[in-house]
Protein backbone atom coordinates (compact mmCIF):
# COMPACT_ATOMS: atom_id res chain seq x y z
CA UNK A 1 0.00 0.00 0.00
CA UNK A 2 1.48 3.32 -0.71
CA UNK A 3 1.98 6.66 1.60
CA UNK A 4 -0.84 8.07 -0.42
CA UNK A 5 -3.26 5.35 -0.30
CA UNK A 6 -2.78 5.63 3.22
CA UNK A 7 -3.97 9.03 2.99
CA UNK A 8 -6.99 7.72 1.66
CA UNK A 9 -7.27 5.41 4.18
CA UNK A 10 -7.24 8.80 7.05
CA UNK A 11 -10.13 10.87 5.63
CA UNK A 12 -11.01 14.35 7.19
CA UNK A 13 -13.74 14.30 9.43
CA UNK A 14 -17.45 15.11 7.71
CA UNK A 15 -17.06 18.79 8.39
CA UNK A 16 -13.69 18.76 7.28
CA UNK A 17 -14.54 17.43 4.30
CA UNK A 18 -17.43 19.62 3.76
CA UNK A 19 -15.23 22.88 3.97
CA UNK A 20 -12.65 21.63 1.72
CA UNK A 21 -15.17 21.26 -1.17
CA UNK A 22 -16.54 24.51 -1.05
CA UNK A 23 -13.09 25.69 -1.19
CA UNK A 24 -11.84 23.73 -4.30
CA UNK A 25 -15.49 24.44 -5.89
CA UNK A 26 -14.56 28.08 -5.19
CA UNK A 27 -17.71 28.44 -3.12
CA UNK A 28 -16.18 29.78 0.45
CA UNK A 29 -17.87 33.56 1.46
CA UNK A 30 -14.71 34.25 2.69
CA UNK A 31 -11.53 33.81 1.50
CA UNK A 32 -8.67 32.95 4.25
CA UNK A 33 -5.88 35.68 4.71
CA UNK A 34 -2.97 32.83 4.00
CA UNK A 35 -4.83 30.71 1.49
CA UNK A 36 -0.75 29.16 0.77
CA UNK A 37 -2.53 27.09 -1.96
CA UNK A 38 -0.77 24.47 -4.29
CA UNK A 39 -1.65 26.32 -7.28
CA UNK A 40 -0.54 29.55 -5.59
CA UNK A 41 2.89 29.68 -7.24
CA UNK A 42 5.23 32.13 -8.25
CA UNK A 43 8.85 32.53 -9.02
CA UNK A 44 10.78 35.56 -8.67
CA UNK A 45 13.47 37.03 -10.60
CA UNK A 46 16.35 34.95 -9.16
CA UNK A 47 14.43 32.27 -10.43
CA UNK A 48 13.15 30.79 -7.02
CA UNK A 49 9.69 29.08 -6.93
CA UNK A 50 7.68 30.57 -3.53
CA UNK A 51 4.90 28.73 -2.54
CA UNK A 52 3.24 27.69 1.24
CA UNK A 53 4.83 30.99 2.36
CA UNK A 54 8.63 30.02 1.96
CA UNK A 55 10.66 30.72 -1.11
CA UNK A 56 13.21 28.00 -2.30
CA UNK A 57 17.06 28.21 -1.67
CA UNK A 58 16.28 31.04 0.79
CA UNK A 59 13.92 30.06 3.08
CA UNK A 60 15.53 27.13 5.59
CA UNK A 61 13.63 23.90 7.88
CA UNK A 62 13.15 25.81 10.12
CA UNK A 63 11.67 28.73 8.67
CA UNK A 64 8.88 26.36 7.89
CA UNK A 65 8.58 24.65 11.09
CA UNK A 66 8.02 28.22 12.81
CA UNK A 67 5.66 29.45 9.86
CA UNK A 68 3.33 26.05 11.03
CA UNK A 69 4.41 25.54 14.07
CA UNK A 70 5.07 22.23 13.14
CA UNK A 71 7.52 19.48 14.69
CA UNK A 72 9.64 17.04 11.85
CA UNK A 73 11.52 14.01 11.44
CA UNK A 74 14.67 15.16 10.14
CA UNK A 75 17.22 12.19 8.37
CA UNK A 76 19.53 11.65 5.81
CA UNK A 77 19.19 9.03 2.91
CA UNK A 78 21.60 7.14 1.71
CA UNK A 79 21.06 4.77 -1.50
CA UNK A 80 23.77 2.97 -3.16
CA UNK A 81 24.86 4.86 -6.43
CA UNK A 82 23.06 8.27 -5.82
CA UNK A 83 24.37 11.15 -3.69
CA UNK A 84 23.03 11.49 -0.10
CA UNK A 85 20.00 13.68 0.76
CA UNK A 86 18.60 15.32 3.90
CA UNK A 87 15.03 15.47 4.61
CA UNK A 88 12.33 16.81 6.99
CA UNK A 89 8.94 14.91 7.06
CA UNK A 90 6.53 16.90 8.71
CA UNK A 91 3.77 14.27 8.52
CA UNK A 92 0.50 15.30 8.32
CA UNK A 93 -0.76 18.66 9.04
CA UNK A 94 -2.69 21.97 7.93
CA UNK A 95 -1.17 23.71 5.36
CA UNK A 96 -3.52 27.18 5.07
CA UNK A 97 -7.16 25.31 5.04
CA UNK A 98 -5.66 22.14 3.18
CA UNK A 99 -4.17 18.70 5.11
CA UNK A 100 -1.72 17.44 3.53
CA UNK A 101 1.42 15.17 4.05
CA UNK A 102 4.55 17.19 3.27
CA UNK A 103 8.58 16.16 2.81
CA UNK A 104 11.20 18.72 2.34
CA UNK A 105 14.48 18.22 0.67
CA UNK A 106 17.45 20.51 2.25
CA UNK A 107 20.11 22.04 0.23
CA UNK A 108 23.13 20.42 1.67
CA UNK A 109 26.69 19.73 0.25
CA UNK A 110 27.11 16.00 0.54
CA UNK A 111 31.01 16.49 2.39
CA UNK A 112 28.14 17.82 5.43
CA UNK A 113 25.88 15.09 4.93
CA UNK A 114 28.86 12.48 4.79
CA UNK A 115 29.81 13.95 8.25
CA UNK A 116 27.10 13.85 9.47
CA UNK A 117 26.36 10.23 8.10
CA UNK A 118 29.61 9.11 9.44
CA UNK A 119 28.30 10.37 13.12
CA UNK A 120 24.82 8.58 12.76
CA UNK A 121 24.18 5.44 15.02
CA UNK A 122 20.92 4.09 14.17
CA UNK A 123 20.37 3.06 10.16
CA UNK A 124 16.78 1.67 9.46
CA UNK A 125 15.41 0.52 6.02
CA UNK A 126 13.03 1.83 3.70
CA UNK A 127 10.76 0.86 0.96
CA UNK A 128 12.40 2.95 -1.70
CA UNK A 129 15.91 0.63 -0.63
CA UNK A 130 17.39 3.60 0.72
CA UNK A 131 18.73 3.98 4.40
CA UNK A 132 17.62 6.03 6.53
CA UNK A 133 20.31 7.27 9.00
CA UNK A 134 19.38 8.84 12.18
CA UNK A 135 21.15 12.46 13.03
CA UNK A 136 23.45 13.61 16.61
CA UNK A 137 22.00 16.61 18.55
CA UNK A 138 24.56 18.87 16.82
CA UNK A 139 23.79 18.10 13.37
CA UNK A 140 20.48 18.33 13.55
CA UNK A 141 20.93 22.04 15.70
CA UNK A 142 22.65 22.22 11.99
CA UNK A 143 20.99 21.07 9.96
CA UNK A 144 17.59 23.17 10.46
CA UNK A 145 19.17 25.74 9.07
CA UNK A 146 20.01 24.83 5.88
CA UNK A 147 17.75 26.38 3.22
CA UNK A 148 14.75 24.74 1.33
CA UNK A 149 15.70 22.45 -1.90
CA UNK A 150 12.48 21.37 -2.87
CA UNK A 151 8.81 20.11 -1.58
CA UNK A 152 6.99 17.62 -2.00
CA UNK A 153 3.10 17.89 -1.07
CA UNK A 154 0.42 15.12 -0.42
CA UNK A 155 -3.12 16.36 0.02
CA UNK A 156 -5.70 14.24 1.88
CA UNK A 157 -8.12 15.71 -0.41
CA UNK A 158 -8.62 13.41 -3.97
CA UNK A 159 -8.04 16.14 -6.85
CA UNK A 160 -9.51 15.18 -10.40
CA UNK A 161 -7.58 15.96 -13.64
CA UNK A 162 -10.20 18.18 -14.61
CA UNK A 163 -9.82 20.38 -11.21
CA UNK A 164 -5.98 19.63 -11.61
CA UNK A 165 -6.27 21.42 -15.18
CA UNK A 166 -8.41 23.86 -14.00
CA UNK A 167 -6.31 25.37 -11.11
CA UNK A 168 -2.55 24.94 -12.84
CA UNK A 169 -3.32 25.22 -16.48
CA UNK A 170 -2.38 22.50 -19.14
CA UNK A 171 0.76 21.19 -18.14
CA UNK A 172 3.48 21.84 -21.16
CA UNK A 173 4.30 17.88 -20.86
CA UNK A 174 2.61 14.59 -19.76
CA UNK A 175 5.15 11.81 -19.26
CA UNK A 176 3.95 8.01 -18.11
CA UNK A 177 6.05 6.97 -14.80
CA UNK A 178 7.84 3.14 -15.19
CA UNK A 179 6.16 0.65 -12.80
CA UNK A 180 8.06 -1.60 -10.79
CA UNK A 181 7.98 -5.83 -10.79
CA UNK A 182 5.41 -4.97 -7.00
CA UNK A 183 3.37 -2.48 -9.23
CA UNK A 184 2.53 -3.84 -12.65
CA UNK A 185 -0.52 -4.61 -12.22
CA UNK A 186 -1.34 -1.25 -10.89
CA UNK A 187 -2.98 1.56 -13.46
CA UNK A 188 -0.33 3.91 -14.91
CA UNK A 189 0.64 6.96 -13.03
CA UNK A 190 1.22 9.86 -15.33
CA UNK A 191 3.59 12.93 -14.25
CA UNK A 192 2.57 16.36 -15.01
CA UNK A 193 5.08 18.69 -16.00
CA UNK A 194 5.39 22.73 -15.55
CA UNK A 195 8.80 23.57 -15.74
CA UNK A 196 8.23 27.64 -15.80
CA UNK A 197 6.59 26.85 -12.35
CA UNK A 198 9.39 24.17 -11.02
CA UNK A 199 6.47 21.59 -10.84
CA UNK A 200 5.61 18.05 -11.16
CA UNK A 201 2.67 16.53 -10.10
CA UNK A 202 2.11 12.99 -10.02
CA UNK A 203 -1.40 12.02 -11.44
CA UNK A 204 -2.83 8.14 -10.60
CA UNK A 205 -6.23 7.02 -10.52
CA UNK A 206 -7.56 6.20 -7.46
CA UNK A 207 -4.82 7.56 -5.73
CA UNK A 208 -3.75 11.12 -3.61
CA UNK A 209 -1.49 12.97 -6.16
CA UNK A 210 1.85 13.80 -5.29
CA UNK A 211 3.42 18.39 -6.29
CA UNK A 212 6.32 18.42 -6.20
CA UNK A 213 7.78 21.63 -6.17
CA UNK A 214 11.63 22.93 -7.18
CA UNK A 215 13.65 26.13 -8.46
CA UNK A 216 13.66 26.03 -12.83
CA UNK A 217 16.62 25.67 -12.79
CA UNK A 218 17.13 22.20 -11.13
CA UNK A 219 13.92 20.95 -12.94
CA UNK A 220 15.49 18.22 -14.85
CA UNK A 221 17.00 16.87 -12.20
CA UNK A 222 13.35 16.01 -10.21
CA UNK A 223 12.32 14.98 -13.44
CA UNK A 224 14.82 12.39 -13.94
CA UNK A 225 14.16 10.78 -10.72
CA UNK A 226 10.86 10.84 -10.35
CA UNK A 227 11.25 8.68 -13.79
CA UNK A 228 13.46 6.41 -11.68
CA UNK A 229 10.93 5.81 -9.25
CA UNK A 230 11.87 7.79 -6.34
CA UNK A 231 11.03 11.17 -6.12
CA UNK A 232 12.23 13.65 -4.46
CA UNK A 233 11.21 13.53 -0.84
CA UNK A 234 9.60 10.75 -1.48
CA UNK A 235 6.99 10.61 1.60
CA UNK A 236 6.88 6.52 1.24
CA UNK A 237 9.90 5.74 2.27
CA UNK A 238 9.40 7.68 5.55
């Protein structure tokens, strides 16, 4: 069962649910002060994508955690072959009047996350077949600083293609995502692409989509492995 399946599985509550549609039917009297919507994206001159009130490659961890007053998980994953990453899974939570499960990806030069791999004592398996190491005191003091790479952005709420369209526009690519020997059976998962926007959303029937959000400029790169089956910040393997 995937992470967002299991987001199906944790539906709002019946009044949740009723506020949430007449917000994405556009219906609400009263439109919140920080909507911090996933179609409310813009990117500035330096080329940085802002979106749920932090801008990319300037905003840090823990610039979001104080914006939502949120607690994460923060560890680094290490996968034989590709360079090591540090994340933050915040779980599930409110992001303006949306719930959604959200991962973000630091901007970290891999000789810090090496030393701070190299310090780790606990290494636990994940799905994805990537390790994930556990952090000291110090480096995580550390490591909420470091800026904002990218997000990636579950919502509990099921959004059609048609409302997908609708709110982003027609994506300037559709590309069909390889299934694995556990997932052939499943239906295809298409990814959406906006590259002006630094976004890819992951489109499946029956299942939550996955935005993934990232500066222009390293577009290709989320691209290329999200086509290899692990996105970035990939909320399953937390």
């Amino acid at each position: 069962m995937t992470m967002r399946r299991l987001v199906t599985a944790h539906r709002s509550l019946a009044l949740g649910a009723t506020l949430l549609l007449g917000l994405l039917a556009g219906c609400e009297s009263t439109p919140p002060d920080h909507p911090f919507l996933p179609w409310d994206v813009e990117v500035n001159e330096q080329g940085q994508v802002s979106v749920f009130g932090v801008t990319l490659e300037e905003s840090t961890l823990l610039d979001f955690k104080r914006r939502y007053d949120q607690k994460a998980d923060l560890s680094i994953f290490a996968k034989p072959g590709e360079p090591l990453t540090l994340e933050a899974f915040f779980g599930r939570m409110n992001v303006g009047p949306l719930t959604a499960t959200v991962v973000l990806v630091a901007d970290v030069d891999q000789d810090t996350l090496k030393r701070w791999a190299d310090e780790s004592s606990i290494s636990d398996p994940t799905p994805s077949g990537a390790r994930k190491l556990s952090m000291s005191d110090e480096a995580l003091v550390e490591a909420q600083e470091m800026p904002i790479r990218s997000i990636s952005y579950v919502p509990t709420a099921d959004f059609e293609e048609e409302l997908i369209a609708r709110r982003f526009g027609k994506p300037a690519e559709k590309l069909a995502i390889p299934r694995g020997e556990r997932d052939r059976d499943e239906p295809s998962a298409m990814l959406w692409l906006y590259p002006e926007k630094g976004l890819a959303i992951t489109v499946e029937e029956d299942d939550k989509e996955l935005f993934q959000y990232i500066n222009p400029a390293n577009f290709d790169q989320l691209v290329e492995r999200t086509l290899g089956e692990v996105p970035e910040g990939d909320p399953e393997r937390h």
